[in-house]
PDB file of N, CA and C in Angstrom:
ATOM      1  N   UNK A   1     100.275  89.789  78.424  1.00  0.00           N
ATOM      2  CA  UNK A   1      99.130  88.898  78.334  1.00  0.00           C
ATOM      3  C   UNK A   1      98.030  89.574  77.534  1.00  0.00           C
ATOM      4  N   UNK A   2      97.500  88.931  76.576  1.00  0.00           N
ATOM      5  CA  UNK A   2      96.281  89.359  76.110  1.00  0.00           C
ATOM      6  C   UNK A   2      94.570  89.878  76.761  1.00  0.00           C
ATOM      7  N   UNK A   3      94.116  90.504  76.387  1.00  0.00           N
ATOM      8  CA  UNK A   3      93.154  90.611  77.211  1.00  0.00           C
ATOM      9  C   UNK A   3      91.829  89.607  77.343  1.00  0.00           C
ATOM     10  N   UNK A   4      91.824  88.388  76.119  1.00  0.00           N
ATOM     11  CA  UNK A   4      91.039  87.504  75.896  1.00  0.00           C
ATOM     12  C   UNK A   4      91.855  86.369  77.138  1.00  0.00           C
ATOM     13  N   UNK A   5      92.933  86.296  77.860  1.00  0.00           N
ATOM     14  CA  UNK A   5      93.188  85.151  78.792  1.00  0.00           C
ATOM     15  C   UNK A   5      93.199  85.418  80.090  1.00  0.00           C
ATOM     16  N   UNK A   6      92.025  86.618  80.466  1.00  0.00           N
ATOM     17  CA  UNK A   6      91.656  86.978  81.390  1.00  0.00           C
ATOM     18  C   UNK A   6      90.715  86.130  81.798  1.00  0.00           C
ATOM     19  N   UNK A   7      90.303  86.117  83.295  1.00  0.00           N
ATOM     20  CA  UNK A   7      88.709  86.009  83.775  1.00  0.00           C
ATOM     21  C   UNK A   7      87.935  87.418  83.471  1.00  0.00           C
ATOM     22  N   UNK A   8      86.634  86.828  83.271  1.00  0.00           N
ATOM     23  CA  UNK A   8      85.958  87.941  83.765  1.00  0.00           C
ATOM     24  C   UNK A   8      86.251  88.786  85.511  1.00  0.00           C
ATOM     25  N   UNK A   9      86.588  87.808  86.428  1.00  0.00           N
ATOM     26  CA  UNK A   9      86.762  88.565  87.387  1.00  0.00           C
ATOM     27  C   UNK A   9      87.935  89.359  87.265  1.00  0.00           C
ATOM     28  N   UNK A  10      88.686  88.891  86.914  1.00  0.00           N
ATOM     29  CA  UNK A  10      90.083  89.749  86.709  1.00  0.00           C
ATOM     30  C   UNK A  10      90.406  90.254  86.338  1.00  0.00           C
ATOM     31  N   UNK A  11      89.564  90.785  85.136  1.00  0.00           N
ATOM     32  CA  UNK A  11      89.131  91.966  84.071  1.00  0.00           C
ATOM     33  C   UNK A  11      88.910  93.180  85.137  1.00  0.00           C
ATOM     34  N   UNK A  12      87.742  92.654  85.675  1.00  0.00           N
ATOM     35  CA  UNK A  12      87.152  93.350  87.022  1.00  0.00           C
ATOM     36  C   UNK A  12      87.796  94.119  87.679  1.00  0.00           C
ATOM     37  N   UNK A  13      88.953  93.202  88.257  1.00  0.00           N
ATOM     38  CA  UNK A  13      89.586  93.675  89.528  1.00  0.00           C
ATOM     39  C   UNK A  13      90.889  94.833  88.586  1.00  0.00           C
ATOM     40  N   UNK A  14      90.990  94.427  87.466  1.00  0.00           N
ATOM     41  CA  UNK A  14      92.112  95.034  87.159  1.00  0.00           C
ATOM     42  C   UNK A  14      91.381  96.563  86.241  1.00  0.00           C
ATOM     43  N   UNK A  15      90.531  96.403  85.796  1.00  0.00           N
ATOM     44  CA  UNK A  15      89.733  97.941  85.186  1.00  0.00           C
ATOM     45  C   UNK A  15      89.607  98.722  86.465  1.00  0.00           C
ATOM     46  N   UNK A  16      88.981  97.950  87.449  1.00  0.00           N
ATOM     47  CA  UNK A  16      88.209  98.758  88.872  1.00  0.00           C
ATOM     48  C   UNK A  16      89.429  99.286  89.621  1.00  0.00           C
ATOM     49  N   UNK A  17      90.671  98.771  89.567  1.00  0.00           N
ATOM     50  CA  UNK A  17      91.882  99.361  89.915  1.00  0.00           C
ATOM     51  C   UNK A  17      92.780 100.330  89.285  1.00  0.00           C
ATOM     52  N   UNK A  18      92.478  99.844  87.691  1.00  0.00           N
ATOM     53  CA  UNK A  18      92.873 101.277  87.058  1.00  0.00           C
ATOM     54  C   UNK A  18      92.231 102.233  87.297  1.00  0.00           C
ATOM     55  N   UNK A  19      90.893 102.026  87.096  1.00  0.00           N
ATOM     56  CA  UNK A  19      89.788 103.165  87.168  1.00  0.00           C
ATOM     57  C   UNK A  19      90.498 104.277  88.530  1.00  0.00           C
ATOM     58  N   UNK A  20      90.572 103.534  89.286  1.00  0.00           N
ATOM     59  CA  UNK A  20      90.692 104.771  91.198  1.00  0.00           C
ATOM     60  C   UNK A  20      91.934 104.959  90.926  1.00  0.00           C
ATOM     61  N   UNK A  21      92.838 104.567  89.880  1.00  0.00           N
ATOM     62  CA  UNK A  21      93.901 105.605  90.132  1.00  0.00           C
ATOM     63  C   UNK A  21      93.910 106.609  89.007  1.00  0.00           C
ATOM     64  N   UNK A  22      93.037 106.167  87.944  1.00  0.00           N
ATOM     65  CA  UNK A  22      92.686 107.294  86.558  1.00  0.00           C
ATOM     66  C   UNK A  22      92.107 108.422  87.676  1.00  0.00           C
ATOM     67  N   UNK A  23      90.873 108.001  88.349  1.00  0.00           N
ATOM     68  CA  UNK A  23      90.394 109.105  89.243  1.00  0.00           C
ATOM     69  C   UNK A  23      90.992 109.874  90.638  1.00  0.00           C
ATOM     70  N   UNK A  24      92.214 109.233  90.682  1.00  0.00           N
ATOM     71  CA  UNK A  24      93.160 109.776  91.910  1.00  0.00           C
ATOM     72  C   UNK A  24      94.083 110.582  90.973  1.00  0.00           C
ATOM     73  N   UNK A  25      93.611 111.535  89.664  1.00  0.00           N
ATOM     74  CA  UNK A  25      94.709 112.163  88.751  1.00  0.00           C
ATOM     75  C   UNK A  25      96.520 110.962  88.602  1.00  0.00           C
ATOM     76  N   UNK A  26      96.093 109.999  88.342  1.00  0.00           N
ATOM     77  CA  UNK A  26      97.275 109.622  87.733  1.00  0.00           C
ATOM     78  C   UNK A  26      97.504 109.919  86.325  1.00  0.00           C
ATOM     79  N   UNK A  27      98.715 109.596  85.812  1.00  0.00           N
ATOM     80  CA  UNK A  27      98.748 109.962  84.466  1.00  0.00           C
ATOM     81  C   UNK A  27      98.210 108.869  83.241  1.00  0.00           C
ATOM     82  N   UNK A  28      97.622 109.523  82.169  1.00  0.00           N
ATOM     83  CA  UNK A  28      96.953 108.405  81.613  1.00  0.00           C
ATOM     84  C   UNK A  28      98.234 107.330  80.194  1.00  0.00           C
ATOM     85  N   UNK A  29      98.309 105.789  80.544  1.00  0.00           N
ATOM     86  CA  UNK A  29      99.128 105.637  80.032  1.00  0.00           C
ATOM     87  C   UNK A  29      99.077 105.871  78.397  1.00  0.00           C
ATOM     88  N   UNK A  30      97.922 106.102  77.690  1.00  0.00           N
ATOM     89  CA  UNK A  30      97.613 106.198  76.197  1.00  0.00           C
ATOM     90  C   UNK A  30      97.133 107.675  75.876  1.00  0.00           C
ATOM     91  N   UNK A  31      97.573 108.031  74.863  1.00  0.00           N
ATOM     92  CA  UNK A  31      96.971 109.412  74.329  1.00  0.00           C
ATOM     93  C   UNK A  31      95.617 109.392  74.000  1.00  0.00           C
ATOM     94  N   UNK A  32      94.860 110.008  74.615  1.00  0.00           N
ATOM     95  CA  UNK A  32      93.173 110.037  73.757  1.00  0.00           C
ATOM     96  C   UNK A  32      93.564 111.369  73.770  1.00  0.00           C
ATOM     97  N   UNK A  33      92.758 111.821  72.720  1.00  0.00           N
ATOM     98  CA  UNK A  33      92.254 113.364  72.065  1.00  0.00           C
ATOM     99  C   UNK A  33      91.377 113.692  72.748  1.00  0.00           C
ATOM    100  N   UNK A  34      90.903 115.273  72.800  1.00  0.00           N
ATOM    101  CA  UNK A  34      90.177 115.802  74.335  1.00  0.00           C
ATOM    102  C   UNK A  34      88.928 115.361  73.354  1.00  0.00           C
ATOM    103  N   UNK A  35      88.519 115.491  72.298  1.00  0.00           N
ATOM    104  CA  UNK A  35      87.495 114.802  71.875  1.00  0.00           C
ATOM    105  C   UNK A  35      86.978 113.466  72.019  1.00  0.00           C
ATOM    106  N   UNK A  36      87.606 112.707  72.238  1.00  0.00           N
ATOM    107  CA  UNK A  36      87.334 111.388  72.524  1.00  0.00           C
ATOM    108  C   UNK A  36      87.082 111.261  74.443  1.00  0.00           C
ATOM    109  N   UNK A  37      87.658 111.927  74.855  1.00  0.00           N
ATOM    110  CA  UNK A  37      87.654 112.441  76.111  1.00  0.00           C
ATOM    111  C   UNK A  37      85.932 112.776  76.314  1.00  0.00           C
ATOM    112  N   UNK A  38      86.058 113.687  75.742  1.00  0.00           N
ATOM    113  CA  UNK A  38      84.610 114.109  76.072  1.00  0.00           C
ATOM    114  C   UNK A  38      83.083 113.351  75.614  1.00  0.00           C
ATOM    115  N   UNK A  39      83.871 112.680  74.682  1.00  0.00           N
ATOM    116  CA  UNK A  39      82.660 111.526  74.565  1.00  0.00           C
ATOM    117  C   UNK A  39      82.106 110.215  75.042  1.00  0.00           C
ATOM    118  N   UNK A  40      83.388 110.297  75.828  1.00  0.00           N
ATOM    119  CA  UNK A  40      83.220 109.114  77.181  1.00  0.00           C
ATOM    120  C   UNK A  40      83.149 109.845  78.415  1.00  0.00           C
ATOM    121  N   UNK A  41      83.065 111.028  78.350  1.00  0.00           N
ATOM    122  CA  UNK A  41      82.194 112.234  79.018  1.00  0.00           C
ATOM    123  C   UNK A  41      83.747 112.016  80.412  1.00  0.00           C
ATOM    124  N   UNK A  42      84.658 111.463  80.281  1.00  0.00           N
ATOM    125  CA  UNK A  42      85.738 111.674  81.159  1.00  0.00           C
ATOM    126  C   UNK A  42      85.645 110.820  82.177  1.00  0.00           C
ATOM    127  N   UNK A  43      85.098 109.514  81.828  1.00  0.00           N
ATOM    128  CA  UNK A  43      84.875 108.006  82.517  1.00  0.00           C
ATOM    129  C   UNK A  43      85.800 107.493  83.130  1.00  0.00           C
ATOM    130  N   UNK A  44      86.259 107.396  84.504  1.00  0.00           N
ATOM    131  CA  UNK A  44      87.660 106.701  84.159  1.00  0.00           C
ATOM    132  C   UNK A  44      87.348 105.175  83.783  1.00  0.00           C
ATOM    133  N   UNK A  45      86.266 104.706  84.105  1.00  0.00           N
ATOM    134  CA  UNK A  45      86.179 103.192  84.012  1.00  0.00           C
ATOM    135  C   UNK A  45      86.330 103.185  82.843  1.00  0.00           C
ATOM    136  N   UNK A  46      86.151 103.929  81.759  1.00  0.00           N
ATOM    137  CA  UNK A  46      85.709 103.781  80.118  1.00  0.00           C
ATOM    138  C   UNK A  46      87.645 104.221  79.766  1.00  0.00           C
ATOM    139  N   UNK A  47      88.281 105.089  80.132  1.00  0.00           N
ATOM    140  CA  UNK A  47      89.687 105.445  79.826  1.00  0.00           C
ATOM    141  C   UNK A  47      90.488 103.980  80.348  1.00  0.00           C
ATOM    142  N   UNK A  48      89.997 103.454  81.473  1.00  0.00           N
ATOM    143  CA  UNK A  48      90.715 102.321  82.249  1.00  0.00           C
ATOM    144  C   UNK A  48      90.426 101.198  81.177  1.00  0.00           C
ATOM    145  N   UNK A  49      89.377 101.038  80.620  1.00  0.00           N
ATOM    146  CA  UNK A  49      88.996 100.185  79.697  1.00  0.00           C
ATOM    147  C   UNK A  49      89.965 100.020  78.314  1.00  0.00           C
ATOM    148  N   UNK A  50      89.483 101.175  77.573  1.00  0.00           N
ATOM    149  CA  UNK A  50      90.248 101.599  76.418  1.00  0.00           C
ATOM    150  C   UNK A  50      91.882 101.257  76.465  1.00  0.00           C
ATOM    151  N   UNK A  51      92.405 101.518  77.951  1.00  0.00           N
ATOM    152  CA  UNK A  51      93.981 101.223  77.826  1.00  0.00           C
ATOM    153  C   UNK A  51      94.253  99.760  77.946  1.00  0.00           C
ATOM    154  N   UNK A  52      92.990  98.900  78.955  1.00  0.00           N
ATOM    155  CA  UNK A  52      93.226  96.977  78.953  1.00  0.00           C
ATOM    156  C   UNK A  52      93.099  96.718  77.527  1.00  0.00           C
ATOM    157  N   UNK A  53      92.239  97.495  76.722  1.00  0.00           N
ATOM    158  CA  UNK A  53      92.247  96.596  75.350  1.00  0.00           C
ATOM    159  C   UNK A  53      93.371  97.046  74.561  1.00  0.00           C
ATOM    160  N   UNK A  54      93.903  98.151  74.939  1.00  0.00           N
ATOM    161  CA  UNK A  54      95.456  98.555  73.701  1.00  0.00           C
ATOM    162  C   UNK A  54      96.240  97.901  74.289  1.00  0.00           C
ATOM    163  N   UNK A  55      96.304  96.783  75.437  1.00  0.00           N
ATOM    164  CA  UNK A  55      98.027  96.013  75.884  1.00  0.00           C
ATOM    165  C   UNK A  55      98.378  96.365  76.499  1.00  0.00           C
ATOM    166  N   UNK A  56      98.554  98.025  76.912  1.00  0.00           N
ATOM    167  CA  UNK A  56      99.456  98.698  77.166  1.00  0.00           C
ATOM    168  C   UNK A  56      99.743  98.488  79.277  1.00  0.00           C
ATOM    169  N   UNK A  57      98.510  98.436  79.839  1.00  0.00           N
ATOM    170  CA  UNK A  57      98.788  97.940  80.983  1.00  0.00           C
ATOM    171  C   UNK A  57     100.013  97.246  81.983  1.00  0.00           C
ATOM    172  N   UNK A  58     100.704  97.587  82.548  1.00  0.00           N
ATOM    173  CA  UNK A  58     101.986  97.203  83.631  1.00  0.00           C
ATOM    174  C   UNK A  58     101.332  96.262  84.756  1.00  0.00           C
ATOM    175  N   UNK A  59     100.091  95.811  84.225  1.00  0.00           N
ATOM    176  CA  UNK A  59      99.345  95.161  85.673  1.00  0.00           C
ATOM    177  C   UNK A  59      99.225  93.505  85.025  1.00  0.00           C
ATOM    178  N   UNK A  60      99.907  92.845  86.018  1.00  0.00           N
ATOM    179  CA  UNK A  60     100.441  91.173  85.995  1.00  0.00           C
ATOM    180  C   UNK A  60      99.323  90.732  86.716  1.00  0.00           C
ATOM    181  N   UNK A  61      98.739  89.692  86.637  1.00  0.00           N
ATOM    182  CA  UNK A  61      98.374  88.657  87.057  1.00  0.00           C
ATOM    183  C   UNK A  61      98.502  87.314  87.478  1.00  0.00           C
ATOM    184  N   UNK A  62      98.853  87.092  89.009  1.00  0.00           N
ATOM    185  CA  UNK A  62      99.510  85.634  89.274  1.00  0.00           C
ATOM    186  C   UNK A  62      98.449  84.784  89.239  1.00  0.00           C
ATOM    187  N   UNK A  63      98.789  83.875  88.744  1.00  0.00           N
ATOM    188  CA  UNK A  63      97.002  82.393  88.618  1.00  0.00           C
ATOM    189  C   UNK A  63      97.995  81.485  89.399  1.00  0.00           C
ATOM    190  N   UNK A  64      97.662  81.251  90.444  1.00  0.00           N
ATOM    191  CA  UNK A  64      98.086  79.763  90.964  1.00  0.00           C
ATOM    192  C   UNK A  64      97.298  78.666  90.505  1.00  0.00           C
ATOM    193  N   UNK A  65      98.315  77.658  90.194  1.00  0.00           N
ATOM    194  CA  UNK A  65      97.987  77.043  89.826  1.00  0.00           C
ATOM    195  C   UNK A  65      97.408  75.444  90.597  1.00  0.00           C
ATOM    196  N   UNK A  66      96.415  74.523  90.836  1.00  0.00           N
ATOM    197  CA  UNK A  66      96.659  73.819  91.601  1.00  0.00           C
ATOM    198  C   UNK A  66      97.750  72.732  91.508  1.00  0.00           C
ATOM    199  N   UNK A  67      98.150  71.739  92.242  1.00  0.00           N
ATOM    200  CA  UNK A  67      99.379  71.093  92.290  1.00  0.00           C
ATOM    201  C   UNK A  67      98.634  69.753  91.703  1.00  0.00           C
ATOM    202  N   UNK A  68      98.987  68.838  90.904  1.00  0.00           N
ATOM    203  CA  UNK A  68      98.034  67.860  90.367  1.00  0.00           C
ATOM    204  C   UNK A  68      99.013  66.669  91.031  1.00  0.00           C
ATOM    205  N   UNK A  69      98.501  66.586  92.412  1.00  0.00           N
ATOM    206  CA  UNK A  69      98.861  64.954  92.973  1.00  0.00           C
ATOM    207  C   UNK A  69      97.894  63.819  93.101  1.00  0.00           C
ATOM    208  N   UNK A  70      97.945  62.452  92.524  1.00  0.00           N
ATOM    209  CA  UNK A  70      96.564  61.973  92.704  1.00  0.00           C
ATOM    210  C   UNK A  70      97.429  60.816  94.316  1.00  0.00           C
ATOM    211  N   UNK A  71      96.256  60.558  95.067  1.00  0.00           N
ATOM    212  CA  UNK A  71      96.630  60.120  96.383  1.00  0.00           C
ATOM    213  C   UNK A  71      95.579  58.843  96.458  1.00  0.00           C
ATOM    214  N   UNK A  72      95.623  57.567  96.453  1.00  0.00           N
ATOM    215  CA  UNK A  72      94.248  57.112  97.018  1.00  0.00           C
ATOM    216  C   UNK A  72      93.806  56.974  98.452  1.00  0.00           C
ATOM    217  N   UNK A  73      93.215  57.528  98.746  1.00  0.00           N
ATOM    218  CA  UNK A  73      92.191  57.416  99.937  1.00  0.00           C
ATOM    219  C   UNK A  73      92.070  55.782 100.758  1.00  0.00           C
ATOM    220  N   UNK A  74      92.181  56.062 101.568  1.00  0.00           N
ATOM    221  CA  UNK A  74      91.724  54.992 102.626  1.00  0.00           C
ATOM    222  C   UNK A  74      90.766  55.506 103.274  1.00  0.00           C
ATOM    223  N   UNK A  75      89.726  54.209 103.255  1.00  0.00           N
ATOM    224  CA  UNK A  75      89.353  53.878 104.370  1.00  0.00           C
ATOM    225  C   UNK A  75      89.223  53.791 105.082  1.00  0.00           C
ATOM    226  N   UNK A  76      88.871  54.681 106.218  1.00  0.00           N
ATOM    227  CA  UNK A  76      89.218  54.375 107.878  1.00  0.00           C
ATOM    228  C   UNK A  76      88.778  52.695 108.171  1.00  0.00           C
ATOM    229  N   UNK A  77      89.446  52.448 109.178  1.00  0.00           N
ATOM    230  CA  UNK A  77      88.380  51.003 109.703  1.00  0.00           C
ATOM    231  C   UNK A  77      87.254  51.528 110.910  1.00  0.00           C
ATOM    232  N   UNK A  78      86.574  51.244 110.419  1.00  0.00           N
ATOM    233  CA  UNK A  78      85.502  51.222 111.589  1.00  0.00           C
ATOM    234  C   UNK A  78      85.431  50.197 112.446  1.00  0.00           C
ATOM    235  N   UNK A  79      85.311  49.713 113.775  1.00  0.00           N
ATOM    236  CA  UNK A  79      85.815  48.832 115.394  1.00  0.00           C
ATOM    237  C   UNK A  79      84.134  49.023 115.010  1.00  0.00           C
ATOM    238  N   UNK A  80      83.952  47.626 114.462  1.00  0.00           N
ATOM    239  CA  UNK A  80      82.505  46.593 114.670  1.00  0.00           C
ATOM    240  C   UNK A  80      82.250  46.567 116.176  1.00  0.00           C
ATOM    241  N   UNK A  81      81.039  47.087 116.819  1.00  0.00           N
ATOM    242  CA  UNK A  81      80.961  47.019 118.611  1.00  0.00           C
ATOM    243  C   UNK A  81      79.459  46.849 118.245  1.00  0.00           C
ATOM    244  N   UNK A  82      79.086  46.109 119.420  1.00  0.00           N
ATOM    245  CA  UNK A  82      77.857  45.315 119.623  1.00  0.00           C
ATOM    246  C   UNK A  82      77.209  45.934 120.468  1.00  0.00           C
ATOM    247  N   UNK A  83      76.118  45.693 121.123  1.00  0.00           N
ATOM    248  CA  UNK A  83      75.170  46.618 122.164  1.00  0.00           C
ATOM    249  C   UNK A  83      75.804  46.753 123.544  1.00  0.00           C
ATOM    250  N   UNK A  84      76.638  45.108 123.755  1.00  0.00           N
ATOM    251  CA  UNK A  84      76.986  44.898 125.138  1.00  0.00           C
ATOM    252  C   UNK A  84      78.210  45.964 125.367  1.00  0.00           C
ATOM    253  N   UNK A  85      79.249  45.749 124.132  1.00  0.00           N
ATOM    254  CA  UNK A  85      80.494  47.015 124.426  1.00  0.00           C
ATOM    255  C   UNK A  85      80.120  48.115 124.537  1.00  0.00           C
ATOM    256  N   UNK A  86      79.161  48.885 123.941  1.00  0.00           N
ATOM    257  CA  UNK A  86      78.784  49.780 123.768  1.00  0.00           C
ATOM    258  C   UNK A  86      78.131  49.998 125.244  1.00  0.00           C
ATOM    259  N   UNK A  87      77.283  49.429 125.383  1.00  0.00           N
ATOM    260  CA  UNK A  87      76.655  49.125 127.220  1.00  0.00           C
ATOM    261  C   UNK A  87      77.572  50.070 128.126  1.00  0.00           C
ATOM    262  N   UNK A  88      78.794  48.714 128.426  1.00  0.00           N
ATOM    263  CA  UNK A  88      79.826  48.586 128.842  1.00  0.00           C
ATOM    264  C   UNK A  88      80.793  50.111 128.540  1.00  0.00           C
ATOM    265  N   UNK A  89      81.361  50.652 127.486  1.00  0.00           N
ATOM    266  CA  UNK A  89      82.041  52.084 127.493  1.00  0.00           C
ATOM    267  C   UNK A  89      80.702  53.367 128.123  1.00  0.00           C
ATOM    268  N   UNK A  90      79.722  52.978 127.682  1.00  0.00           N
ATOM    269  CA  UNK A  90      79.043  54.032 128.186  1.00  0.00           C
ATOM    270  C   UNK A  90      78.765  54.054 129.656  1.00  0.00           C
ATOM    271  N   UNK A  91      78.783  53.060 130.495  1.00  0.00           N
ATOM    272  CA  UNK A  91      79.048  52.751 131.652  1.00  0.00           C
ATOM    273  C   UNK A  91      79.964  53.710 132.347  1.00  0.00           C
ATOM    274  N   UNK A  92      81.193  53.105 131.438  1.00  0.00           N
ATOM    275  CA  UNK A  92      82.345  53.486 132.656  1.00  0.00           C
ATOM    276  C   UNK A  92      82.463  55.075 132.192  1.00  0.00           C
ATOM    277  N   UNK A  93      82.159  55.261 130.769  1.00  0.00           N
ATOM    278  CA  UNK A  93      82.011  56.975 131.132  1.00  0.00           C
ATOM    279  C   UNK A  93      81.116  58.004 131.911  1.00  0.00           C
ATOM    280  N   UNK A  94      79.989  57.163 132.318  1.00  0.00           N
ATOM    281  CA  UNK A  94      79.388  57.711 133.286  1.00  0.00           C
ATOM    282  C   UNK A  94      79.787  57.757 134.721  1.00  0.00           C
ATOM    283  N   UNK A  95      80.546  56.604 135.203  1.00  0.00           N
ATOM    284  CA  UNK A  95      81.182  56.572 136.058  1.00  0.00           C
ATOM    285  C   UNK A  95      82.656  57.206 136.443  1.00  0.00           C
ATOM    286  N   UNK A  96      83.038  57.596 135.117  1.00  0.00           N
ATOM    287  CA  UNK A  96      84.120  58.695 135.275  1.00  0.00           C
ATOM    288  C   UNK A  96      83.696  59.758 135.694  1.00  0.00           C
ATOM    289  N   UNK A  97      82.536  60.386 134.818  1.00  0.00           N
ATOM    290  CA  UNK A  97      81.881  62.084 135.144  1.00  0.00           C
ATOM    291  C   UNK A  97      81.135  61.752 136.519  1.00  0.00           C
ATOM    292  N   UNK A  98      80.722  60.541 136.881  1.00  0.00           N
ATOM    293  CA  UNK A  98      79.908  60.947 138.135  1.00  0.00           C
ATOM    294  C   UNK A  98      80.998  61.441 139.563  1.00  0.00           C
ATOM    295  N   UNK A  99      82.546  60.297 139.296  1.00  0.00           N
ATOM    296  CA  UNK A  99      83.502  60.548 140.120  1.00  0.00           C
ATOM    297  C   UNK A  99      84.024  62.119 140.416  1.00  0.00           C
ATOM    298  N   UNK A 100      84.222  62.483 138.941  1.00  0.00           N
ATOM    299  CA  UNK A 100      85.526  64.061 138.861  1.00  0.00           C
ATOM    300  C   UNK A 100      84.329  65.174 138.965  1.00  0.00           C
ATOM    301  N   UNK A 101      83.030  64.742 138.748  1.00  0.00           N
ATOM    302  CA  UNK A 101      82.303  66.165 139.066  1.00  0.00           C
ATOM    303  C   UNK A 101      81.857  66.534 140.643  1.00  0.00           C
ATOM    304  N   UNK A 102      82.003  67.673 140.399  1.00  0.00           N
ATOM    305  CA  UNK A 102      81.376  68.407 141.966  1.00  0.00           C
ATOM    306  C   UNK A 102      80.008  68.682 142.283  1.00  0.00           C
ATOM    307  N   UNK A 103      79.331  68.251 143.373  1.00  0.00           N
ATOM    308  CA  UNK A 103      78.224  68.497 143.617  1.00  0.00           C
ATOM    309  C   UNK A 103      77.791  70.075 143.434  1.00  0.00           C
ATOM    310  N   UNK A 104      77.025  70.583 142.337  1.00  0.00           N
ATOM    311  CA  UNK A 104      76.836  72.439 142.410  1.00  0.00           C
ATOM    312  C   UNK A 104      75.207  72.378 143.169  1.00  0.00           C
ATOM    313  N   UNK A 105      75.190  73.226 143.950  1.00  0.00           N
ATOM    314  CA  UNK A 105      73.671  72.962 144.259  1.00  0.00           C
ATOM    315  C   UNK A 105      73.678  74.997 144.334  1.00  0.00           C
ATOM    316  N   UNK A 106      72.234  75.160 144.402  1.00  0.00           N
ATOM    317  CA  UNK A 106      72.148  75.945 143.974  1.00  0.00           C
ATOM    318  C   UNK A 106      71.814  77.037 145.645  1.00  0.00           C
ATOM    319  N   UNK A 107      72.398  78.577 145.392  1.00  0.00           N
ATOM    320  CA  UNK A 107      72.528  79.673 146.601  1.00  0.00           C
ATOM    321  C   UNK A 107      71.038  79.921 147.190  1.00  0.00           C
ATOM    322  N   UNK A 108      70.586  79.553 148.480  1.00  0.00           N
ATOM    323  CA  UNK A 108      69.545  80.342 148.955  1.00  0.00           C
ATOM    324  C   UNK A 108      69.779  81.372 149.371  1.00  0.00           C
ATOM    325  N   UNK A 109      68.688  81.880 149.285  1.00  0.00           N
ATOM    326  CA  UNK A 109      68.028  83.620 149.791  1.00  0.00           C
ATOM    327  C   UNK A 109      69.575  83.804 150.937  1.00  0.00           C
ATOM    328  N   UNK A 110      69.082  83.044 151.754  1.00  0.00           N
ATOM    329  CA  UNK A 110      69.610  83.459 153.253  1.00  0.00           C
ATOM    330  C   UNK A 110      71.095  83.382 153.261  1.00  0.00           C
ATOM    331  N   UNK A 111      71.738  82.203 152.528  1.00  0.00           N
ATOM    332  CA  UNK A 111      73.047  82.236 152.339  1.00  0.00           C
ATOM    333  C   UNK A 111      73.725  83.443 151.620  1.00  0.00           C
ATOM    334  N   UNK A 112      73.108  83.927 150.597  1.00  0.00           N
ATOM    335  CA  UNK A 112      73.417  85.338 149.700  1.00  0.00           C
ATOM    336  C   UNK A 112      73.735  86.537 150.881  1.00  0.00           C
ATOM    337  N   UNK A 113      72.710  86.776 151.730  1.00  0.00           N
ATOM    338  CA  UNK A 113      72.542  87.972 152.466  1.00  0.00           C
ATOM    339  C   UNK A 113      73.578  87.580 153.631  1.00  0.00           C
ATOM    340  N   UNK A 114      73.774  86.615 153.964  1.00  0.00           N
ATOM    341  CA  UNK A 114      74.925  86.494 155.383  1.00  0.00           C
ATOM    342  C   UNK A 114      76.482  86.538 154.593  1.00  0.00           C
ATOM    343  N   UNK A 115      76.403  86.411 153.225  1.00  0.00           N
ATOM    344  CA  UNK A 115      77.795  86.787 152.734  1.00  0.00           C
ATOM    345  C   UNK A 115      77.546  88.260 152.152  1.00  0.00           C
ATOM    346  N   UNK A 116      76.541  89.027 152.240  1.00  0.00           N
ATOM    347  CA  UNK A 116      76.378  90.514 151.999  1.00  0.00           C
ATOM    348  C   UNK A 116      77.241  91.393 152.879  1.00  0.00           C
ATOM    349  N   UNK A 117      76.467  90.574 153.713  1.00  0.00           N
ATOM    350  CA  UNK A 117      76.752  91.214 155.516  1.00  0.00           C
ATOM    351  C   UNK A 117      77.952  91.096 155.922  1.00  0.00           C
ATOM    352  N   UNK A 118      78.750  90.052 155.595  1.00  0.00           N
ATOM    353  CA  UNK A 118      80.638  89.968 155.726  1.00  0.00           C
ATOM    354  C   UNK A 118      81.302  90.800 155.193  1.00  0.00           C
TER     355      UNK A 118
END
């Protein structure tokens, strides 16, 4: 792959990955002269660079691609309800939670200390 059908991010990810292994002493895949060396003062980002633009790189890039299905959309239906249904469900859901819940009332002083004492 050329280096112009990159992203910029992927430029990124793939210099910044050469770079830590230029600096973990890997071997460098292109010959530079110790002069040229020293004038990029021994960069790896700048050696990691120099080798994306000669080609020479073993590092692939997968681009997924998206899947191009077109689908049309529906509509949900929305259930037209009036004040009285509405009334009416909110009713009986109150009358559900008033049934299945438990009365919680809350621990006095005195009840705490006679289960201390057990």
């Amino acid at each position: 792959m050329n280096v112009e059908e990159f992203s910029k991010y992927e430029k990124a990810r793939i210099l910044g990955a050469r770079a830590l292994q230029i600096a973990m002493n890997a071997p460098l895949l292109i010959k530079i002269s110790q002069e040229d060396l020293e004038t990029i003062k021994f960069d790896a980002l700048k050696i990691a660079e120099i080798e994306l633009n000669s080609n020479i790189l073993p590092i692939s890039i997968k681009k997924p691609m998206p899947e191009r299905k077109e689908e049309k959309l529906k509509r949900p239906k929305n259930a037209q309800m009036n004040d009285e249904k509405l009334a009416a469900i909110e009713a009986a859901e109150e009358k559900e939670i008033a049934e299945d819940s438990e009365i919680m009332s809350l621990v006095k002083d005195e009840e705490e200390s006679e289960e201390e004492s057990e």
